[in-house]
N, C-alpha and C. Protein backbone atom coordinates (compact mmCIF):
# COMPACT_ATOMS: atom_id res chain seq x y z
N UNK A 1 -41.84 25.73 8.69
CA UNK A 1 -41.64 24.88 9.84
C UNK A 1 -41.47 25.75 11.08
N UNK A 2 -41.88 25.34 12.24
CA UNK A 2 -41.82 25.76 13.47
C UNK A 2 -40.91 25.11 14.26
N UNK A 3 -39.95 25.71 15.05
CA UNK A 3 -39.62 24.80 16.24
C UNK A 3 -40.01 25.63 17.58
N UNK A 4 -40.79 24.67 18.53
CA UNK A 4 -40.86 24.90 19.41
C UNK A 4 -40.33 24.80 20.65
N UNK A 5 -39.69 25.56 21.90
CA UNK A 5 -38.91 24.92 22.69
C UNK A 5 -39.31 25.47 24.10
N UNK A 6 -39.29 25.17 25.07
CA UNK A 6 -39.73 24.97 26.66
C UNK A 6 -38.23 26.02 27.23
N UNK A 7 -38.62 26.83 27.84
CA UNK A 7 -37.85 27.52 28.66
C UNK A 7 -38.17 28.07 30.05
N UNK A 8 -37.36 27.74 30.44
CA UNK A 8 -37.52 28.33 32.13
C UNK A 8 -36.45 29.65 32.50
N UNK A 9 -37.44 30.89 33.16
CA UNK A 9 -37.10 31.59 33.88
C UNK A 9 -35.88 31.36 35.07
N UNK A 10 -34.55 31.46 34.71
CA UNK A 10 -34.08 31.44 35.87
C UNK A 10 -33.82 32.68 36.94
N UNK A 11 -33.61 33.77 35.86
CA UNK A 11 -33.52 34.88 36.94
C UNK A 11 -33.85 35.94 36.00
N UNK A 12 -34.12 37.13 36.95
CA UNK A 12 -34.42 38.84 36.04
C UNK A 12 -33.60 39.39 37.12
N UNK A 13 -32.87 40.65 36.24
CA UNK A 13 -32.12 41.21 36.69
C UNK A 13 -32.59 42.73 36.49
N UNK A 14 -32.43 43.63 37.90
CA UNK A 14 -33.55 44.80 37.17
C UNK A 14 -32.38 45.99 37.60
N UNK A 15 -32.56 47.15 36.13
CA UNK A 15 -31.68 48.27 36.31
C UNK A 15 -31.80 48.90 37.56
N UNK A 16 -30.89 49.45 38.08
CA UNK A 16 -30.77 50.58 39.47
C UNK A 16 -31.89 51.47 39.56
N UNK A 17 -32.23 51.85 38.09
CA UNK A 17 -32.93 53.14 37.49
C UNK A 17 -34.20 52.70 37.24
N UNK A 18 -34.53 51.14 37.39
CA UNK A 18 -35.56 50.17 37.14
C UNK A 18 -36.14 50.62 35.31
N UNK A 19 -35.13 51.21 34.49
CA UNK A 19 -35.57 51.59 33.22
C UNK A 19 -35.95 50.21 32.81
N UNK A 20 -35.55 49.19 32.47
CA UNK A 20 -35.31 48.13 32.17
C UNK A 20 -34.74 47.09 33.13
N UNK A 21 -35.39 45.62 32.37
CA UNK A 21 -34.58 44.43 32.74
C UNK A 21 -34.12 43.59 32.54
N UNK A 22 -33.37 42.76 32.84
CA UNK A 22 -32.76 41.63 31.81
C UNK A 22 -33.42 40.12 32.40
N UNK A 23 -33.91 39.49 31.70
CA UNK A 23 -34.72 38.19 31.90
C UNK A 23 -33.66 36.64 30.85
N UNK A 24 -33.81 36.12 32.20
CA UNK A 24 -32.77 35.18 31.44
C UNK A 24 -33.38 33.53 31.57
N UNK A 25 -33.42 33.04 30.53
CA UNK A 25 -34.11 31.72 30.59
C UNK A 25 -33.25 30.64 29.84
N UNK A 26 -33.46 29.91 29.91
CA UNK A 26 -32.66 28.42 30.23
C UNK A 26 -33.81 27.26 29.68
N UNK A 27 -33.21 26.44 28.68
CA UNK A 27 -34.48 25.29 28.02
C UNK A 27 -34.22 24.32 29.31
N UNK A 28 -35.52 24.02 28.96
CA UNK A 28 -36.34 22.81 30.00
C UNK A 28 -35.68 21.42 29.68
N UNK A 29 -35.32 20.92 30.07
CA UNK A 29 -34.58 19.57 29.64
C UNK A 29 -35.42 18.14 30.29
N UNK A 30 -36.02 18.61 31.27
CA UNK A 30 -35.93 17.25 32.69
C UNK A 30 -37.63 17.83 33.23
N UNK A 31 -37.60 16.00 33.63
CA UNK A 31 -39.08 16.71 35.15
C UNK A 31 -40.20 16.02 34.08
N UNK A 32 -40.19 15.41 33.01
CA UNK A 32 -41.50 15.58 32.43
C UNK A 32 -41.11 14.78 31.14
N UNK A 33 -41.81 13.95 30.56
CA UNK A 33 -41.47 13.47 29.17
C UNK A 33 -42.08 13.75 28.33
N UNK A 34 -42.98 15.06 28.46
CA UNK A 34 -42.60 16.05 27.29
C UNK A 34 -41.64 16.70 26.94
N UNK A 35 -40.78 17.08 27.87
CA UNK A 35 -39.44 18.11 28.15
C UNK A 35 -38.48 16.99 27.53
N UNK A 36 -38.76 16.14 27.62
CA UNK A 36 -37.52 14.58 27.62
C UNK A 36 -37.42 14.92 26.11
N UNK A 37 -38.91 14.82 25.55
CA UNK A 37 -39.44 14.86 24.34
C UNK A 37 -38.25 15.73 22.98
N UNK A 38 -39.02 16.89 23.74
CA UNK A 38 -38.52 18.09 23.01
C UNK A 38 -37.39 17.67 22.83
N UNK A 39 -35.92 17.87 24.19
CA UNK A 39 -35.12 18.46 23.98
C UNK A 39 -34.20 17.05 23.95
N UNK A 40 -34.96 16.44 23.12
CA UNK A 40 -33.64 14.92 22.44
C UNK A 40 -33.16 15.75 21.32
N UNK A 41 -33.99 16.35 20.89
CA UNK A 41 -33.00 17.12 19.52
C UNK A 41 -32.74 18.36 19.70
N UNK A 42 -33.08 19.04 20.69
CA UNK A 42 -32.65 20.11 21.10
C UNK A 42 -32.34 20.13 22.47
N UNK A 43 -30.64 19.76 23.35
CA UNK A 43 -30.56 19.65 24.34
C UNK A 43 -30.11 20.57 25.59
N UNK A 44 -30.43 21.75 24.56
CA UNK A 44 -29.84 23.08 25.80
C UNK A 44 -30.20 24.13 24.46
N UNK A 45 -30.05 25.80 25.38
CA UNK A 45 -30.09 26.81 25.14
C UNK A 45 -30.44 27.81 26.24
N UNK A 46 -30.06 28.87 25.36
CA UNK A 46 -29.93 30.10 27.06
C UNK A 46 -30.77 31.05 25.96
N UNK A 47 -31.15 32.50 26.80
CA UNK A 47 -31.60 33.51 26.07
C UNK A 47 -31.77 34.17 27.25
N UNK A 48 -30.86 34.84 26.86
CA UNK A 48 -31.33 37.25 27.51
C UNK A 48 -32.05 37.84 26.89
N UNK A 49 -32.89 38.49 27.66
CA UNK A 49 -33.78 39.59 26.93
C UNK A 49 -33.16 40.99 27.84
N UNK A 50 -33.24 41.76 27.26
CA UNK A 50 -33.01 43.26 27.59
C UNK A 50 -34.30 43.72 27.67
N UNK A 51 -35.31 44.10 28.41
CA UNK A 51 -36.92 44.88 28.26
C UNK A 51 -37.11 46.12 29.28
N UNK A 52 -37.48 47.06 27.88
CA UNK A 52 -37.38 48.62 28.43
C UNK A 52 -38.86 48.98 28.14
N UNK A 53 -39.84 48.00 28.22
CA UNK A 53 -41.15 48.37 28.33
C UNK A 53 -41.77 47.86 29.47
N UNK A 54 -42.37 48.49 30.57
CA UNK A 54 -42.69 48.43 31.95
C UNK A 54 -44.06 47.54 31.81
N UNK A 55 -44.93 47.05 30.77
CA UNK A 55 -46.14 46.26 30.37
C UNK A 55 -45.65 44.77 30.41
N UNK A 56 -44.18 44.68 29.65
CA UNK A 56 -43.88 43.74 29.88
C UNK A 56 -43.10 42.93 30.83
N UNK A 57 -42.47 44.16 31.55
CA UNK A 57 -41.97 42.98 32.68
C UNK A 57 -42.48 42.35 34.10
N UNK A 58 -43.74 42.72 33.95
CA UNK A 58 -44.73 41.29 34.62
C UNK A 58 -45.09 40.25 34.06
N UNK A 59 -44.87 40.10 32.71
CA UNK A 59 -45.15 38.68 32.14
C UNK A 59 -44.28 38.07 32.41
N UNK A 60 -42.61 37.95 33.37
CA UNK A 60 -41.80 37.13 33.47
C UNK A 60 -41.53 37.10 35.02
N UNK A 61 -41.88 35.64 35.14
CA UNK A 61 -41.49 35.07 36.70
C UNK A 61 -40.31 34.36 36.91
N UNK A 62 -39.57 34.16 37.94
CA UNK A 62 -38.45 33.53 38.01
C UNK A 62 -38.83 32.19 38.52
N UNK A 63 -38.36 31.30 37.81
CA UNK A 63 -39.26 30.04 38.15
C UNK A 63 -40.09 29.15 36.94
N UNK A 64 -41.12 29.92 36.43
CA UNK A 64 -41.85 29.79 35.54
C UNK A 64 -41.65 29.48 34.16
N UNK A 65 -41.82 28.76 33.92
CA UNK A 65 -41.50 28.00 32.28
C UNK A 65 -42.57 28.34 30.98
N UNK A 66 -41.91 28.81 29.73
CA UNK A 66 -42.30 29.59 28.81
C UNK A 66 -42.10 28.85 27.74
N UNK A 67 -42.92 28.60 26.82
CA UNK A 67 -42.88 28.39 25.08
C UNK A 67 -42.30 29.35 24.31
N UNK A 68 -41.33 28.99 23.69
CA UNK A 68 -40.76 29.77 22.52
C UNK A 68 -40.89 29.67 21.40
N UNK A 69 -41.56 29.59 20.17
CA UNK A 69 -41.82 29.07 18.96
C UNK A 69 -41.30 29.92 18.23
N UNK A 70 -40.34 29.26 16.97
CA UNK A 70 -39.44 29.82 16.37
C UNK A 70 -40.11 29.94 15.28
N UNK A 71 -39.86 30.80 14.06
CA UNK A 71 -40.69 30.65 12.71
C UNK A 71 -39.94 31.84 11.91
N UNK A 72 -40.19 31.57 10.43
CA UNK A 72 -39.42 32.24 9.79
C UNK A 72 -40.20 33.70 9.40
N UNK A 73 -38.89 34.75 9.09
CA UNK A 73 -39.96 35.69 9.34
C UNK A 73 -40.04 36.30 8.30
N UNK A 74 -40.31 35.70 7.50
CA UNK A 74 -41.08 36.24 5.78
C UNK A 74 -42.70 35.99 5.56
């Protein structure tokens, strides 16, 4: 089984040293009744990322809303 869940970018936070950054997102709740959808059974969640690879921290906008699909990892 998969669960999938809608997250939005609220902020990135970037080291002094710009080694890394921290990207912080927030589930989508509202705005849309797909979002309505989703998160009747799932009605919140947060997630930090720590990213010390410079490829990836242009894939994250502040603002911008992201799919998360969960799955088991065997």
């Amino acid at each position: 089984m998969t669960v999938r869940a809608k997250f939005r970018c609220d902020h990135i936070n970037k080291a002094d040293d710009d080694s890394y950054r921290t990207v912080n997102l927030f589930a989508v709740t509202d705005d849309s009744p797909e979002n309505k959808s989703w998160s009747k059974y799932t009605p919140g969640g947060q997630l930090s990322m720590h990213i010390s690879n410079p490829d990836a921290f242009s894939q994250f906008e502040t603002g911008k809303e992201y799919f998360i699909d969960i799955t088991p990892a065997n």
